[in-house]
Structure formats: structure tokens, C-alpha cells
PDB file of N, CA and C in Angstrom:
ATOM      1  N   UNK A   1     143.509   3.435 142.297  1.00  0.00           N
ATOM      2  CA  UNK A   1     143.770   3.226 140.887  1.00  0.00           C
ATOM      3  C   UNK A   1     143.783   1.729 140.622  1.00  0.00           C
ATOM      4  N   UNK A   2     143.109   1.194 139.829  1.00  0.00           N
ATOM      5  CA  UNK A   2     142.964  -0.087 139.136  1.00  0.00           C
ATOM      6  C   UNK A   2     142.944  -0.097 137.739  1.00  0.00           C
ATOM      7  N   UNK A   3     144.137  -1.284 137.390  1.00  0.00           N
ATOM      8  CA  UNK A   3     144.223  -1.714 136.228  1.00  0.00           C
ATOM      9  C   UNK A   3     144.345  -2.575 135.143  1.00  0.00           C
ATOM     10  N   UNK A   4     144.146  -3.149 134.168  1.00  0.00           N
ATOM     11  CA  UNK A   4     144.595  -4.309 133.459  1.00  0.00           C
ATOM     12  C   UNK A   4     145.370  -4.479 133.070  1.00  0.00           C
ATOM     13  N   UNK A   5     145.891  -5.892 132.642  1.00  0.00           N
ATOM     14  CA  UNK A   5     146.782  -5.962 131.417  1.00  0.00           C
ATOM     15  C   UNK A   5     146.168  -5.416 129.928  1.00  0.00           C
ATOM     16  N   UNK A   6     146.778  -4.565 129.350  1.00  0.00           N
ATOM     17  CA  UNK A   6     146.688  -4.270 128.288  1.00  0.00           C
ATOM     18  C   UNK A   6     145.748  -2.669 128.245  1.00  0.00           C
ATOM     19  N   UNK A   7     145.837  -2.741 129.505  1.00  0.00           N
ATOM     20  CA  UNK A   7     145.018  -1.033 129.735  1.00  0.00           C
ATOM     21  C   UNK A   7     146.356  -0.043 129.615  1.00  0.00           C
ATOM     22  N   UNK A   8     146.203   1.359 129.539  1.00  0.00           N
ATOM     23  CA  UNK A   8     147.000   2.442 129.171  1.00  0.00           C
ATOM     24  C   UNK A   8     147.238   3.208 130.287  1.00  0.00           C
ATOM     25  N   UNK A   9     148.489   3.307 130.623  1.00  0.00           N
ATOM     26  CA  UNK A   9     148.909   4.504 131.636  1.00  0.00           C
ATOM     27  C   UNK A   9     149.424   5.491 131.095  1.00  0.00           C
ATOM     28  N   UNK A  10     148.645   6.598 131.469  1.00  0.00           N
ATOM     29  CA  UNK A  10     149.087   7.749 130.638  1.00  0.00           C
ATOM     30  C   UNK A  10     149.532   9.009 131.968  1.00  0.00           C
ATOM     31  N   UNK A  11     150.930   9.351 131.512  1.00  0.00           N
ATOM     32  CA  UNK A  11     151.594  10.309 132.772  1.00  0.00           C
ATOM     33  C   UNK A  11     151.368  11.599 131.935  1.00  0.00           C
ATOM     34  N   UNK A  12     150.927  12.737 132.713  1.00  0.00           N
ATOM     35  CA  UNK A  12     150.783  13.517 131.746  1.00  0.00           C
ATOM     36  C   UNK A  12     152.232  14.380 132.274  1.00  0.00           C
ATOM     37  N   UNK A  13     152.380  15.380 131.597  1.00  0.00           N
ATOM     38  CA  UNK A  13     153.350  16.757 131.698  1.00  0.00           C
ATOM     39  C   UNK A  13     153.709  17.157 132.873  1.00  0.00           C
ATOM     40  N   UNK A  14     154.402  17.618 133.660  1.00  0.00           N
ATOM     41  CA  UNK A  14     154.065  18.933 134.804  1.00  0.00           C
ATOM     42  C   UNK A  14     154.282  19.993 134.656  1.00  0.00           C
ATOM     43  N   UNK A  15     155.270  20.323 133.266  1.00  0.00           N
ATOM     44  CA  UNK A  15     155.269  21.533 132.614  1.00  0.00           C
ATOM     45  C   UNK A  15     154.649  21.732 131.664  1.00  0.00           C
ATOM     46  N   UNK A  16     154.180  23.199 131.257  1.00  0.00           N
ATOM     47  CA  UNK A  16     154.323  24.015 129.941  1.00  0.00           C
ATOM     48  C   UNK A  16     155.567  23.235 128.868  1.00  0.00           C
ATOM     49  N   UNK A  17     154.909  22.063 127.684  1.00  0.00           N
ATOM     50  CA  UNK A  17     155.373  21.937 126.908  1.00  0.00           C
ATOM     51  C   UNK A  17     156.070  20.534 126.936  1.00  0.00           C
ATOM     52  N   UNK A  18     155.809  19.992 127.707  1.00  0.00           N
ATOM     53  CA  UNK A  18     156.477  18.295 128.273  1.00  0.00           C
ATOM     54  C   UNK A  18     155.134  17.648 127.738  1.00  0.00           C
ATOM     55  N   UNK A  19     155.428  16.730 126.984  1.00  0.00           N
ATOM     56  CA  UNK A  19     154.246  15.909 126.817  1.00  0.00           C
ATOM     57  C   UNK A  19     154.055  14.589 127.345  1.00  0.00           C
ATOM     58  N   UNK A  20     152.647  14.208 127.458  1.00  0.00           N
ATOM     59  CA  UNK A  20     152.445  12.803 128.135  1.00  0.00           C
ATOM     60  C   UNK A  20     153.485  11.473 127.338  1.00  0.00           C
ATOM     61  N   UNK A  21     153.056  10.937 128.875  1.00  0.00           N
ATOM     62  CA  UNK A  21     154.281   9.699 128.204  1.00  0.00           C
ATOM     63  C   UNK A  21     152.661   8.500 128.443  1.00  0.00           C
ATOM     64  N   UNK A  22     152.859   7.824 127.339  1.00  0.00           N
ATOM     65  CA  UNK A  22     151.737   6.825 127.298  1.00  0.00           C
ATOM     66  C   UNK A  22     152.438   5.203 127.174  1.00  0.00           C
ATOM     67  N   UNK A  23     152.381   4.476 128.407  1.00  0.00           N
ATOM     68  CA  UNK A  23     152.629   3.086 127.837  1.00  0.00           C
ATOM     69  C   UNK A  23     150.992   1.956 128.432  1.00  0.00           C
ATOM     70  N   UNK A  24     151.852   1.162 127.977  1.00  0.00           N
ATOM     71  CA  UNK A  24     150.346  -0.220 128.238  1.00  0.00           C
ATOM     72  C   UNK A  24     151.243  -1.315 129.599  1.00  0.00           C
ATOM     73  N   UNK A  25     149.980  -1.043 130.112  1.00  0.00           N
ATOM     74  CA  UNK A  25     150.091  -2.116 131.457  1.00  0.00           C
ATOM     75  C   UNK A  25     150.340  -3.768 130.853  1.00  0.00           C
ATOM     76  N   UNK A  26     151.548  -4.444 131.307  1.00  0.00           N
ATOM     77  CA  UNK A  26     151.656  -5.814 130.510  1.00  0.00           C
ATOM     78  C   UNK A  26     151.647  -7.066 131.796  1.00  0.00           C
ATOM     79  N   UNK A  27     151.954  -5.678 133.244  1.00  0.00           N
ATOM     80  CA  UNK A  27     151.690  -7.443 134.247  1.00  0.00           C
ATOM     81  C   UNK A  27     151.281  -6.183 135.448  1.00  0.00           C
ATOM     82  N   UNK A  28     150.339  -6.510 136.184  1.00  0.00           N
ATOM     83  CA  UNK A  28     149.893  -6.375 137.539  1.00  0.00           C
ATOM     84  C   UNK A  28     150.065  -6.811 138.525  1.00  0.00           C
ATOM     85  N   UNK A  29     151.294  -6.078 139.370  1.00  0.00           N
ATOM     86  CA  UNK A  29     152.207  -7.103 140.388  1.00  0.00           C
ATOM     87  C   UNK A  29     151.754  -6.609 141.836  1.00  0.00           C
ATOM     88  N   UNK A  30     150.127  -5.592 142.001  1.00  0.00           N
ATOM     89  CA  UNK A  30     149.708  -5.246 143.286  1.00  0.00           C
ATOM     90  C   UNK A  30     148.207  -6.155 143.095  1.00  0.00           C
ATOM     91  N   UNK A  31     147.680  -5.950 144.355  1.00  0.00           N
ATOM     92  CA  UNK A  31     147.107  -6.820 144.761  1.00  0.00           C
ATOM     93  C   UNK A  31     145.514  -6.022 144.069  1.00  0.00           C
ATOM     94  N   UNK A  32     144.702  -7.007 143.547  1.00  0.00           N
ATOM     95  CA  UNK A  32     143.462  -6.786 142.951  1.00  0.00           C
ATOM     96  C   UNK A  32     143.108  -5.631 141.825  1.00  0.00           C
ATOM     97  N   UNK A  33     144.639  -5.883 141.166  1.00  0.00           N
ATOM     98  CA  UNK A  33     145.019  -4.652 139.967  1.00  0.00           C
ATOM     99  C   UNK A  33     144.992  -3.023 140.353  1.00  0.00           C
ATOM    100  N   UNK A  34     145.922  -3.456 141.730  1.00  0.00           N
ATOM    101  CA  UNK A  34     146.246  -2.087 142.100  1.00  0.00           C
ATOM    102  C   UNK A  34     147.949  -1.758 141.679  1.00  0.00           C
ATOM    103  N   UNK A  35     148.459  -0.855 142.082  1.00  0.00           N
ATOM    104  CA  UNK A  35     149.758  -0.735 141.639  1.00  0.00           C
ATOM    105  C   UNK A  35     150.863  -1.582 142.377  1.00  0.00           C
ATOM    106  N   UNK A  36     151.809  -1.722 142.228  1.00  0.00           N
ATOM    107  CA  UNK A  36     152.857  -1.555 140.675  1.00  0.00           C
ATOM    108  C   UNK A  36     152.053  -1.981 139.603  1.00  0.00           C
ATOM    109  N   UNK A  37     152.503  -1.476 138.476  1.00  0.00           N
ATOM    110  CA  UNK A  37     152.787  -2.039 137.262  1.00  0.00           C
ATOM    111  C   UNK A  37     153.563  -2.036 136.615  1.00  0.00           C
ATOM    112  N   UNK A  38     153.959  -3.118 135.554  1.00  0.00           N
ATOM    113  CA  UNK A  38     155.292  -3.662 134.865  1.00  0.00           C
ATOM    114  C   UNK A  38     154.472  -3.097 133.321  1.00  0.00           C
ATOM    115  N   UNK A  39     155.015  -1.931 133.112  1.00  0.00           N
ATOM    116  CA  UNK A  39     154.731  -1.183 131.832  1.00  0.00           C
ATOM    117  C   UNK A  39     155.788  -1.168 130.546  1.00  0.00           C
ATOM    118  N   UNK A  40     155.266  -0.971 129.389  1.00  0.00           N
ATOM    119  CA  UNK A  40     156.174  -1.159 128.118  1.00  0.00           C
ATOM    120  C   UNK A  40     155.705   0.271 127.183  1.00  0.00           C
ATOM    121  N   UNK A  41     156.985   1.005 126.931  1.00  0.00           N
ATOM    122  CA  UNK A  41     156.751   2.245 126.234  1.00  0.00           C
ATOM    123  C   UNK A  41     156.834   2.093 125.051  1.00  0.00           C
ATOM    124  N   UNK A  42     156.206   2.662 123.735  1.00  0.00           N
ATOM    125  CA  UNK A  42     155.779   2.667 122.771  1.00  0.00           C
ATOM    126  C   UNK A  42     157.765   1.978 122.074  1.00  0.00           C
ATOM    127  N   UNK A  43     158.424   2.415 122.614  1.00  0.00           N
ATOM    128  CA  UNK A  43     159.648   2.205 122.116  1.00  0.00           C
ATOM    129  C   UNK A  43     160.349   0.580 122.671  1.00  0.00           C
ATOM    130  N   UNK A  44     159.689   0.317 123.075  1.00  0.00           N
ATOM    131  CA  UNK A  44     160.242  -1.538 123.392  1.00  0.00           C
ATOM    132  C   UNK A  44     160.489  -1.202 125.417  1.00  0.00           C
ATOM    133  N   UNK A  45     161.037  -0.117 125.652  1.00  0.00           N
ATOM    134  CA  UNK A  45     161.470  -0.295 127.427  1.00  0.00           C
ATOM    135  C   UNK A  45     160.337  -0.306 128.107  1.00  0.00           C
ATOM    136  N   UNK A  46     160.584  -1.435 128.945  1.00  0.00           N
ATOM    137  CA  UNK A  46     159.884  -1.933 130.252  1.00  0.00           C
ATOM    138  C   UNK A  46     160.396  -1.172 131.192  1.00  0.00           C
ATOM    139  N   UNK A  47     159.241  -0.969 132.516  1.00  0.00           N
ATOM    140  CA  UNK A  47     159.404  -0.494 133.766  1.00  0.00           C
ATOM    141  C   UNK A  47     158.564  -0.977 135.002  1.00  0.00           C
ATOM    142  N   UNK A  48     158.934  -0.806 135.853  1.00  0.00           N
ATOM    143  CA  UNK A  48     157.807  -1.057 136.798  1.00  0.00           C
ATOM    144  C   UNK A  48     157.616   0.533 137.575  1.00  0.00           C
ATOM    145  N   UNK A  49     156.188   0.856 137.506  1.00  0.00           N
ATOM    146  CA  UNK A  49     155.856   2.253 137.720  1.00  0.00           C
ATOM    147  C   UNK A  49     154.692   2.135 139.333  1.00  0.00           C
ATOM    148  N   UNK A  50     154.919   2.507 140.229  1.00  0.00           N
ATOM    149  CA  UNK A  50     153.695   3.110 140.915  1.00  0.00           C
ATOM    150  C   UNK A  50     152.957   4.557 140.664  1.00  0.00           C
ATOM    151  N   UNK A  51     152.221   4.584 140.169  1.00  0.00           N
ATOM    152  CA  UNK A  51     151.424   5.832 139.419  1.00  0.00           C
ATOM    153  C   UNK A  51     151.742   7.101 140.708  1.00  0.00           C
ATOM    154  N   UNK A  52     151.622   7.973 140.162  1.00  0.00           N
ATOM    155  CA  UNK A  52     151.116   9.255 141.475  1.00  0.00           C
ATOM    156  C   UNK A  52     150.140  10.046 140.712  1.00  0.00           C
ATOM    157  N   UNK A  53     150.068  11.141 141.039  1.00  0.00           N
ATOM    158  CA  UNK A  53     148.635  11.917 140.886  1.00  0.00           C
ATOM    159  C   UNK A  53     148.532  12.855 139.798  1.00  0.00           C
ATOM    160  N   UNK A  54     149.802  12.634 138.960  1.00  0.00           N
ATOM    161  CA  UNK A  54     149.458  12.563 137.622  1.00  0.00           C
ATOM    162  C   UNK A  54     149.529  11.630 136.716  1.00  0.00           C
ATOM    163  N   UNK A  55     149.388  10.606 137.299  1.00  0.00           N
ATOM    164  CA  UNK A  55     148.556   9.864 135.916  1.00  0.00           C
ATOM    165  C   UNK A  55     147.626   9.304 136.410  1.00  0.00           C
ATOM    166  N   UNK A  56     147.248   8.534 135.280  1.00  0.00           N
ATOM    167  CA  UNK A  56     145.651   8.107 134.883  1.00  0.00           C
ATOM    168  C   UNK A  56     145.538   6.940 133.928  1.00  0.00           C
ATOM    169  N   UNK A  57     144.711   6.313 134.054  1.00  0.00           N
ATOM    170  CA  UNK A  57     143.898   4.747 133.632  1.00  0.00           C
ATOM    171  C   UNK A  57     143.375   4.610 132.721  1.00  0.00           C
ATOM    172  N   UNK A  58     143.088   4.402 131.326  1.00  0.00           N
ATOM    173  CA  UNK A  58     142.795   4.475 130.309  1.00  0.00           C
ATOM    174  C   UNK A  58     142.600   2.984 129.920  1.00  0.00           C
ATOM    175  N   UNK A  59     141.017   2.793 130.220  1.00  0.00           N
ATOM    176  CA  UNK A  59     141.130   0.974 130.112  1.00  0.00           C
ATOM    177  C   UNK A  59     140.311   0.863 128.666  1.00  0.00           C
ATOM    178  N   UNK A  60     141.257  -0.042 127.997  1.00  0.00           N
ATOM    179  CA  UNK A  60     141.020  -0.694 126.955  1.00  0.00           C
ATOM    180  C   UNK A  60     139.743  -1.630 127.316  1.00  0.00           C
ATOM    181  N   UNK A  61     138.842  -1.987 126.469  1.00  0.00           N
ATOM    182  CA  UNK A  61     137.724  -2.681 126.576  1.00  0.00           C
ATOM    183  C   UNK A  61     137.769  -3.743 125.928  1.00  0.00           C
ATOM    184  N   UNK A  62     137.800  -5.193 127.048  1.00  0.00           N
ATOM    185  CA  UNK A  62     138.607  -6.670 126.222  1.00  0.00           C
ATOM    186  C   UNK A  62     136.959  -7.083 126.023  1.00  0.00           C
ATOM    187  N   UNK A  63     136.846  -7.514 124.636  1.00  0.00           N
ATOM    188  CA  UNK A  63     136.160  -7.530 123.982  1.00  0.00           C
ATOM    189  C   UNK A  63     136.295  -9.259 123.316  1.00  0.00           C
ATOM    190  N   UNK A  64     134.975 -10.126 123.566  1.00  0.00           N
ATOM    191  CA  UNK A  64     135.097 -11.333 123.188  1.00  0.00           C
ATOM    192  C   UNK A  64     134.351 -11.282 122.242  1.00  0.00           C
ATOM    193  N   UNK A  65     134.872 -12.389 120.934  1.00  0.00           N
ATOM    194  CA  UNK A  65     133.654 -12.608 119.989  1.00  0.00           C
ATOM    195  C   UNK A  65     133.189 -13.936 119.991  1.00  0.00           C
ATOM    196  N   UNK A  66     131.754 -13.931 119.793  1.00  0.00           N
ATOM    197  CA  UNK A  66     131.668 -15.196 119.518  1.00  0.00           C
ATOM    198  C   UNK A  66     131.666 -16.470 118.945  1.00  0.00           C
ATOM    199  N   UNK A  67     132.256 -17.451 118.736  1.00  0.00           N
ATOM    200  CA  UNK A  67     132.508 -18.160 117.792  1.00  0.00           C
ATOM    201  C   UNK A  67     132.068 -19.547 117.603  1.00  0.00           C
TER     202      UNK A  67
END
């Protein structure tokens, strides 16, 4: 699993009726944007998460303009 700053970790459910928890990757503290990550939930709390095998990578596409 590899990720950015500002890419999306999304944990999904393990039950019937639990819904995904979605935050954004804000620092990459493993080596070549592997895990940990220091994540921020839609509600202001920070964590530091090592993913397992339900979740998943959802990379935002950093996008330059030219000027």
C-alpha cells in the first residue's frame, strides 16, 4: 500500500450496516509512502493508522497549473 499526502484512506465496514470511515492522509511517516499514516477525520481528529486489509487508497490527483 502506497500513499500521499492528501490522498484518502477509506476503512470500509466489517459488518452488515457499519459504514466506511473516510479520512485524508496529512503526513507519511513509512518509508517510500508506505504505512503509518498520520490521518485527519472529516471531524478535526488525527491518528496515526497502519492500514490492514480492509482498507484502501484513494489517490487524489495533484494537479499543477500553469502559470
Amino acid at each position: 500500500m502506497r500513499a500521499s499526502v492528501g490522498d484518502h484512506l477509506i476503512q470500509h465496514g466489517r459488518v452488515v450496516g457499519q459504514h466506511d470511515h473516510i479520512s485524508e492522509v496529512v503526513e507519511v511517516l513509512g518509508p517510500e509512502g508506505g504505512p503509518p499514516y498520520r490521518v485527519r477525520f472529516p471531524d478535526g481528529h488525527e491518528a496515526v493508522m497502519s492500514p490492514g486489509p480492509d482498507c484502501e487508497v484513494r489517490h487524489v490527483e495533484h494537479q499543477t497549473r500553469d502559470q
